[in-house]
PDB file of N, CA and C in Angstrom:
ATOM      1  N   UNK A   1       7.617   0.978  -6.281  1.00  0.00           N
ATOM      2  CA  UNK A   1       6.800   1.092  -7.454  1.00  0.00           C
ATOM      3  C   UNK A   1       7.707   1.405  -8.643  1.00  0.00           C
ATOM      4  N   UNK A   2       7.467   1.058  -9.897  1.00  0.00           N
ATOM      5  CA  UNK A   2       8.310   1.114 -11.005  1.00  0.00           C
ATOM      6  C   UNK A   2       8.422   2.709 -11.107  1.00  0.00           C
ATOM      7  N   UNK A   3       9.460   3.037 -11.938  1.00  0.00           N
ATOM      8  CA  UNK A   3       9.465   4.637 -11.671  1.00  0.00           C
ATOM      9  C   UNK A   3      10.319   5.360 -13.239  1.00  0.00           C
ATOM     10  N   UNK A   4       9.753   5.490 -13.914  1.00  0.00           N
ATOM     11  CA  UNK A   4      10.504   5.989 -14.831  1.00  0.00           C
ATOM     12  C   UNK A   4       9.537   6.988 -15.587  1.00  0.00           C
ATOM     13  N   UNK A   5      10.198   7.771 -16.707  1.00  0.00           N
ATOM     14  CA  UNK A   5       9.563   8.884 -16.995  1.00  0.00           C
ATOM     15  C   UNK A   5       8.432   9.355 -17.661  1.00  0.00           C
ATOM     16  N   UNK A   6       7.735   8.110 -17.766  1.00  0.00           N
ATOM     17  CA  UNK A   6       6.422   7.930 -19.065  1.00  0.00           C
ATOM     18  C   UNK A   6       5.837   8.567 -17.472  1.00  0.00           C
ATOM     19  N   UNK A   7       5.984   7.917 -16.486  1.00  0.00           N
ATOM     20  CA  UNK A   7       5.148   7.988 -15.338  1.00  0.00           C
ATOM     21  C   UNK A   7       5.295   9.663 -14.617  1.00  0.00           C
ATOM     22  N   UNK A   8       6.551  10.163 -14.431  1.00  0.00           N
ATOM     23  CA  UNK A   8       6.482  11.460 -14.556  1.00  0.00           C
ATOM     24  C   UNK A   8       5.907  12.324 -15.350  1.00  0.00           C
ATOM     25  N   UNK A   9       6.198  12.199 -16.620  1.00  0.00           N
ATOM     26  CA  UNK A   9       5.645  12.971 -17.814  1.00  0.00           C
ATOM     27  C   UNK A   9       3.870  13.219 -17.483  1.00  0.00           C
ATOM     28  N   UNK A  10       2.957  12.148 -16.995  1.00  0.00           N
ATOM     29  CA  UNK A  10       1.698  12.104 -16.342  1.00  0.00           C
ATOM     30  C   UNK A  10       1.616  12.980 -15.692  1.00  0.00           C
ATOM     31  N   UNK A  11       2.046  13.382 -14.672  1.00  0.00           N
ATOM     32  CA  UNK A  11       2.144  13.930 -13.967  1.00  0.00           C
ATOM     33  C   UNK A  11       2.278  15.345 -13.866  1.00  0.00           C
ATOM     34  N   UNK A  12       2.939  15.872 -14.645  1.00  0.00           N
ATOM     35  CA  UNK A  12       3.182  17.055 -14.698  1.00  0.00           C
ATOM     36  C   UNK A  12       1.832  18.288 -15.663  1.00  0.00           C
ATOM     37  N   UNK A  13       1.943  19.271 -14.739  1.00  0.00           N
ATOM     38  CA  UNK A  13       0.428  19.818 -14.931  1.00  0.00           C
ATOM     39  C   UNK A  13       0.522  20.985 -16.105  1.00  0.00           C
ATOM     40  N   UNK A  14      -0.956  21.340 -16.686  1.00  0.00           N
ATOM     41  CA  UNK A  14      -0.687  22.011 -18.033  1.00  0.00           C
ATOM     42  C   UNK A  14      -0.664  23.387 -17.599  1.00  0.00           C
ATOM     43  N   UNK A  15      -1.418  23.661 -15.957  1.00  0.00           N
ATOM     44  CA  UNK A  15      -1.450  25.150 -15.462  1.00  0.00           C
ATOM     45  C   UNK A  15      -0.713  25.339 -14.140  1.00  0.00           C
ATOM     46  N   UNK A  16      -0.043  24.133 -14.298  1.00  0.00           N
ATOM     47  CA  UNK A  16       0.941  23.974 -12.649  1.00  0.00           C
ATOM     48  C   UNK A  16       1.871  23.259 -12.947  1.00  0.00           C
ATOM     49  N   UNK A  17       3.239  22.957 -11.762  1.00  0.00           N
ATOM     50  CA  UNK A  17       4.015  22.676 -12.279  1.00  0.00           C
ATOM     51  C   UNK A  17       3.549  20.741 -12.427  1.00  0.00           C
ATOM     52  N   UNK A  18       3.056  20.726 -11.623  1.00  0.00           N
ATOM     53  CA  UNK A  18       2.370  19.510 -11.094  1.00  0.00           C
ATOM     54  C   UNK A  18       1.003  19.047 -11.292  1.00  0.00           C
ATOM     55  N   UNK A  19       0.289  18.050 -11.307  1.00  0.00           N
ATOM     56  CA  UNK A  19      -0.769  17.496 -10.989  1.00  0.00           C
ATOM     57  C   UNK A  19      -0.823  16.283 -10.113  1.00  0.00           C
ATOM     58  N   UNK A  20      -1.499  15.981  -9.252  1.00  0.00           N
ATOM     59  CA  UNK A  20      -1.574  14.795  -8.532  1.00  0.00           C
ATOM     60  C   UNK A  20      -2.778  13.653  -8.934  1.00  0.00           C
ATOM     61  N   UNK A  21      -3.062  14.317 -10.235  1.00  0.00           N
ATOM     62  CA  UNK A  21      -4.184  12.742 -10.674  1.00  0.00           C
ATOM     63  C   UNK A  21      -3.492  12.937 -12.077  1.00  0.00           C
ATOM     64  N   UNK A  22      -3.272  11.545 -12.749  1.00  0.00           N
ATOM     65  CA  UNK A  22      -2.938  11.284 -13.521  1.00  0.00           C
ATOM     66  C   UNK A  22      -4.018  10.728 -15.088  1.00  0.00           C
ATOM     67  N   UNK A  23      -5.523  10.736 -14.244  1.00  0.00           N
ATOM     68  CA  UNK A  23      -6.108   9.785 -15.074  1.00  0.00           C
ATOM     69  C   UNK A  23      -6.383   8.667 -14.525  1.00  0.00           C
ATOM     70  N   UNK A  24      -7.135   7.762 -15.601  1.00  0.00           N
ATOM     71  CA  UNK A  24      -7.362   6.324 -15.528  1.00  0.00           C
ATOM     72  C   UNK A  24      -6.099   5.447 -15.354  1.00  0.00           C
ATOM     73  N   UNK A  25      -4.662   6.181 -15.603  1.00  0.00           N
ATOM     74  CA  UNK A  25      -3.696   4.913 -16.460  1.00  0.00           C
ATOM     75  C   UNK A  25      -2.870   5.200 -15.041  1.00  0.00           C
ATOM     76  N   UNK A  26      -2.037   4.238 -14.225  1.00  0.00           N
ATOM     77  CA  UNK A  26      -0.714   4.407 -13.703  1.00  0.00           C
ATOM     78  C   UNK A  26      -1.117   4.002 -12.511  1.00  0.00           C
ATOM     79  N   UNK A  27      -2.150   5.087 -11.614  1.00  0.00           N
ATOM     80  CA  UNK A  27      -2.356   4.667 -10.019  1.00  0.00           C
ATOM     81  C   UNK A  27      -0.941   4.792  -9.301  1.00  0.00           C
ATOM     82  N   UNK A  28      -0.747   3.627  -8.378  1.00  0.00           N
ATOM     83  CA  UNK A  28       0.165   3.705  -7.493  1.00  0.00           C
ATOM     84  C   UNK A  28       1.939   4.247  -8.348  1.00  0.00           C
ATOM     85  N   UNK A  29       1.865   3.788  -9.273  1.00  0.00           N
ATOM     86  CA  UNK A  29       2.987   4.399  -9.816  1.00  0.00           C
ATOM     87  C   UNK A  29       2.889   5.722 -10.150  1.00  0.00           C
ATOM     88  N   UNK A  30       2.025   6.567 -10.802  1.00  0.00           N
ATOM     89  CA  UNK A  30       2.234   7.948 -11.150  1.00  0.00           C
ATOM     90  C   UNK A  30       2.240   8.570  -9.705  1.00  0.00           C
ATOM     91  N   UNK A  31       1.775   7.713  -8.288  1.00  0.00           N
ATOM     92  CA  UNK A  31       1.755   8.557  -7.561  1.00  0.00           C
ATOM     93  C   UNK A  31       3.457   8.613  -7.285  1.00  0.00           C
ATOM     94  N   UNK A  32       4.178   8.158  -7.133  1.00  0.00           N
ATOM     95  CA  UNK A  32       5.403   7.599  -6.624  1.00  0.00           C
ATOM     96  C   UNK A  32       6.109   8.533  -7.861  1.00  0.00           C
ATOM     97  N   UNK A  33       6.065   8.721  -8.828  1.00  0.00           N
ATOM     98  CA  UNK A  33       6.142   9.609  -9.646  1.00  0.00           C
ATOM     99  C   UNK A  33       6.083  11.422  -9.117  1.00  0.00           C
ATOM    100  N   UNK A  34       5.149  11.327  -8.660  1.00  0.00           N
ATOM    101  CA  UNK A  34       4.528  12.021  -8.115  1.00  0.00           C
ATOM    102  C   UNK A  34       5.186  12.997  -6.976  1.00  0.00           C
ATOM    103  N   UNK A  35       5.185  12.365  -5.981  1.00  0.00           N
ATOM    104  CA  UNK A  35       6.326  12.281  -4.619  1.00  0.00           C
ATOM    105  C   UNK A  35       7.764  12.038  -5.146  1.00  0.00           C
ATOM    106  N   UNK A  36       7.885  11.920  -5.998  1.00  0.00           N
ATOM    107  CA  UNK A  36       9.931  11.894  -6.389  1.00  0.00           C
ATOM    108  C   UNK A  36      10.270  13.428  -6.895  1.00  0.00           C
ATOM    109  N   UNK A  37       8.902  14.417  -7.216  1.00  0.00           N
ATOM    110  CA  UNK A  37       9.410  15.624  -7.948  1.00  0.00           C
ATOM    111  C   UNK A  37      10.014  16.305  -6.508  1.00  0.00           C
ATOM    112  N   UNK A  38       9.201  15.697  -5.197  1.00  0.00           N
ATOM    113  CA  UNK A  38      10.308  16.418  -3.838  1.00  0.00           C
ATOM    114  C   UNK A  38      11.002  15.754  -3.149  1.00  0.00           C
ATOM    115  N   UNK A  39      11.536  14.808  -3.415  1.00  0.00           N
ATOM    116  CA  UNK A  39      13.028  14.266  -3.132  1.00  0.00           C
ATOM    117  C   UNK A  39      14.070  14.202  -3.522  1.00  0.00           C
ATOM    118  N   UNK A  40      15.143  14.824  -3.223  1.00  0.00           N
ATOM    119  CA  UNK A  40      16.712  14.898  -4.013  1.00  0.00           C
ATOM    120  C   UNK A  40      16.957  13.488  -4.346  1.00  0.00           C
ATOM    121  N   UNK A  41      17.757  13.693  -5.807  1.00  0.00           N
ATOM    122  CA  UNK A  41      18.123  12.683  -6.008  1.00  0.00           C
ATOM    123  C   UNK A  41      19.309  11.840  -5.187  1.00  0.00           C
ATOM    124  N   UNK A  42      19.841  11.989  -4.572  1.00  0.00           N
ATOM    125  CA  UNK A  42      20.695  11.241  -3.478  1.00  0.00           C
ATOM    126  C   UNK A  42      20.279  10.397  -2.319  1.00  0.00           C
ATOM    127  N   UNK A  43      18.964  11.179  -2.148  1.00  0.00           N
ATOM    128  CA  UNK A  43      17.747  10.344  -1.015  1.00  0.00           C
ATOM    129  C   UNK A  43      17.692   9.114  -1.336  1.00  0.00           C
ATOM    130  N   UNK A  44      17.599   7.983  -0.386  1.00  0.00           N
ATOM    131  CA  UNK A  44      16.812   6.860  -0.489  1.00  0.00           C
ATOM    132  C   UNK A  44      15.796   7.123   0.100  1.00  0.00           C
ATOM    133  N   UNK A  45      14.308   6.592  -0.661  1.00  0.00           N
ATOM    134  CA  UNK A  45      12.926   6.551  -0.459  1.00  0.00           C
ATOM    135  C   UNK A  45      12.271   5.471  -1.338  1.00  0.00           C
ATOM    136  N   UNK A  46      11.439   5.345  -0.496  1.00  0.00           N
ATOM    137  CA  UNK A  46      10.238   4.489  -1.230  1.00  0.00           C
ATOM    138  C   UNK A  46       8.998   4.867  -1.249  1.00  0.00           C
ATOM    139  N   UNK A  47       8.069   4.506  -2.050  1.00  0.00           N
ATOM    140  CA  UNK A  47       6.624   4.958  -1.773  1.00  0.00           C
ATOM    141  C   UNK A  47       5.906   2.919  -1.739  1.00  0.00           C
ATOM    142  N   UNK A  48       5.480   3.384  -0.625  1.00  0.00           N
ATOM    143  CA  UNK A  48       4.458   2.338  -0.076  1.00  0.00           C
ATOM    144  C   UNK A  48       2.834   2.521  -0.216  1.00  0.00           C
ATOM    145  N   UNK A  49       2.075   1.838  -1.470  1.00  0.00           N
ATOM    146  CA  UNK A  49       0.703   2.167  -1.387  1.00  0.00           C
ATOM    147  C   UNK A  49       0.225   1.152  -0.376  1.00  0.00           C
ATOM    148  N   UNK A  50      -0.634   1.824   0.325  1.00  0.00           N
ATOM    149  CA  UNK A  50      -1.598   0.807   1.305  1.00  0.00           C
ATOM    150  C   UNK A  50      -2.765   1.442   1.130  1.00  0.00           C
ATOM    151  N   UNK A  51      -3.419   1.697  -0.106  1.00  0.00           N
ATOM    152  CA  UNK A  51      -4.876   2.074  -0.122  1.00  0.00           C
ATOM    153  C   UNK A  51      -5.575   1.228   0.051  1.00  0.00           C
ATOM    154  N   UNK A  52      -5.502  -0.163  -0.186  1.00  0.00           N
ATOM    155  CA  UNK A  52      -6.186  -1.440  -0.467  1.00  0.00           C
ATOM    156  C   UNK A  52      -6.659  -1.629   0.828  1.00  0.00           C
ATOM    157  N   UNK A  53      -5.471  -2.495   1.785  1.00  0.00           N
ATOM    158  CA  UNK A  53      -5.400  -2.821   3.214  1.00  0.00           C
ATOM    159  C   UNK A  53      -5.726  -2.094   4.315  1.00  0.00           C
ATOM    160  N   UNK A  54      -5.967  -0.139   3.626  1.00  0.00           N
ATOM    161  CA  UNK A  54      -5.993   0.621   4.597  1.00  0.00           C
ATOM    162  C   UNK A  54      -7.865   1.325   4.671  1.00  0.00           C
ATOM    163  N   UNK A  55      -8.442   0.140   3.722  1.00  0.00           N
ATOM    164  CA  UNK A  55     -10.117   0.782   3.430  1.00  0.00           C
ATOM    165  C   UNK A  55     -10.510   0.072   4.565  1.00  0.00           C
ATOM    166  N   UNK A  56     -11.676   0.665   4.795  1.00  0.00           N
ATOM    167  CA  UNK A  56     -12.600   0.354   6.259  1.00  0.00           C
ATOM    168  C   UNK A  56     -13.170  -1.174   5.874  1.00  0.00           C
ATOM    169  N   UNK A  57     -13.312  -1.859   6.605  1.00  0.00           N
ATOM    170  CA  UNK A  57     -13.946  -2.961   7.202  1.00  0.00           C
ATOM    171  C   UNK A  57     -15.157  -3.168   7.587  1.00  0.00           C
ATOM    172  N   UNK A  58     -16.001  -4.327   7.604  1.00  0.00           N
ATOM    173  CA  UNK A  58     -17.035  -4.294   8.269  1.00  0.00           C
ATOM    174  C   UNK A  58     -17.459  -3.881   9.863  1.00  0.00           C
ATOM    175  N   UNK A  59     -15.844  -3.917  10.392  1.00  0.00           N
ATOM    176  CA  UNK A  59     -15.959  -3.370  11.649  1.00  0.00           C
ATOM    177  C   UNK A  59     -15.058  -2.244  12.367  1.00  0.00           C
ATOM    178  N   UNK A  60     -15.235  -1.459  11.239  1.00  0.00           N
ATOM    179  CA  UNK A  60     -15.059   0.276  11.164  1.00  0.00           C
ATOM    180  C   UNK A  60     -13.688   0.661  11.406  1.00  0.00           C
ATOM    181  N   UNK A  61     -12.566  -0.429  11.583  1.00  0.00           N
ATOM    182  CA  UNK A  61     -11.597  -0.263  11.934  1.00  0.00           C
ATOM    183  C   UNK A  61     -10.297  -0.591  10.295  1.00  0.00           C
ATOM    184  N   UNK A  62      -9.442   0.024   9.938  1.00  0.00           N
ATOM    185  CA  UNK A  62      -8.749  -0.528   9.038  1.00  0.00           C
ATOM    186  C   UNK A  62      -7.578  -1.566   9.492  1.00  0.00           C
ATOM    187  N   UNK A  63      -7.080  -2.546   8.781  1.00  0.00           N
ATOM    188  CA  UNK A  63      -6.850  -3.183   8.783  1.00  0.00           C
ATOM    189  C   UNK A  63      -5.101  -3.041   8.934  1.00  0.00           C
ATOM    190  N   UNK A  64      -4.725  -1.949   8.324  1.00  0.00           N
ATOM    191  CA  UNK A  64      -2.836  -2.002   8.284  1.00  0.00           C
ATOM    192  C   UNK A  64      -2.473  -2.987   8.124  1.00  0.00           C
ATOM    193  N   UNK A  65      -2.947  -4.066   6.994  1.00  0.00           N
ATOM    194  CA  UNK A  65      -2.333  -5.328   6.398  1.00  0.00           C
ATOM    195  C   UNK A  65      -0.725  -4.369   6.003  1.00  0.00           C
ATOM    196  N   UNK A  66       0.442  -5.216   6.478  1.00  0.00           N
ATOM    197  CA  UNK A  66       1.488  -4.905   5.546  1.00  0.00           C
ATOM    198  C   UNK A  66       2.339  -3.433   6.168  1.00  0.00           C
ATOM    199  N   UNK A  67       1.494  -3.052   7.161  1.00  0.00           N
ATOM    200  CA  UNK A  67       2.576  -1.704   7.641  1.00  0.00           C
ATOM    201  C   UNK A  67       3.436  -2.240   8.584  1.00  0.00           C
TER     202      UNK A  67
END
């Protein structure tokens, strides 16, 4: 997910150090934003959204398109 600091700046909370909703604007990126405030910078990581592929079905089972 794209990752730079407009998307952090979201993120960060007015009575914490953090927030994990950003609003209407960003979604999968502010989350990834989000999850980078606890990873060292030397880490390789990625953030993988599968909210889409991972919603229930007509037959109650999710799908894990893509994992």
């Amino acid at each position: 997910m794209p990752l730079n600091k407009d998307y952090v700046d979201m993120v960060k909370g007015e009575h914490s150090d953090l927030k994990n909703h950003s609003g209407p604007w960003g979604g999968c990126s502010t989350a990834a934003a989000y999850l980078s405030q606890f990873v060292d910078d030397h880490v390789k990581w990625a953030h993988i959204d599968i909210a889409g592929p991972a919603g229930v079905f007509p037959n109650k089972q999710a799908s894990g398109y893509g994992v």
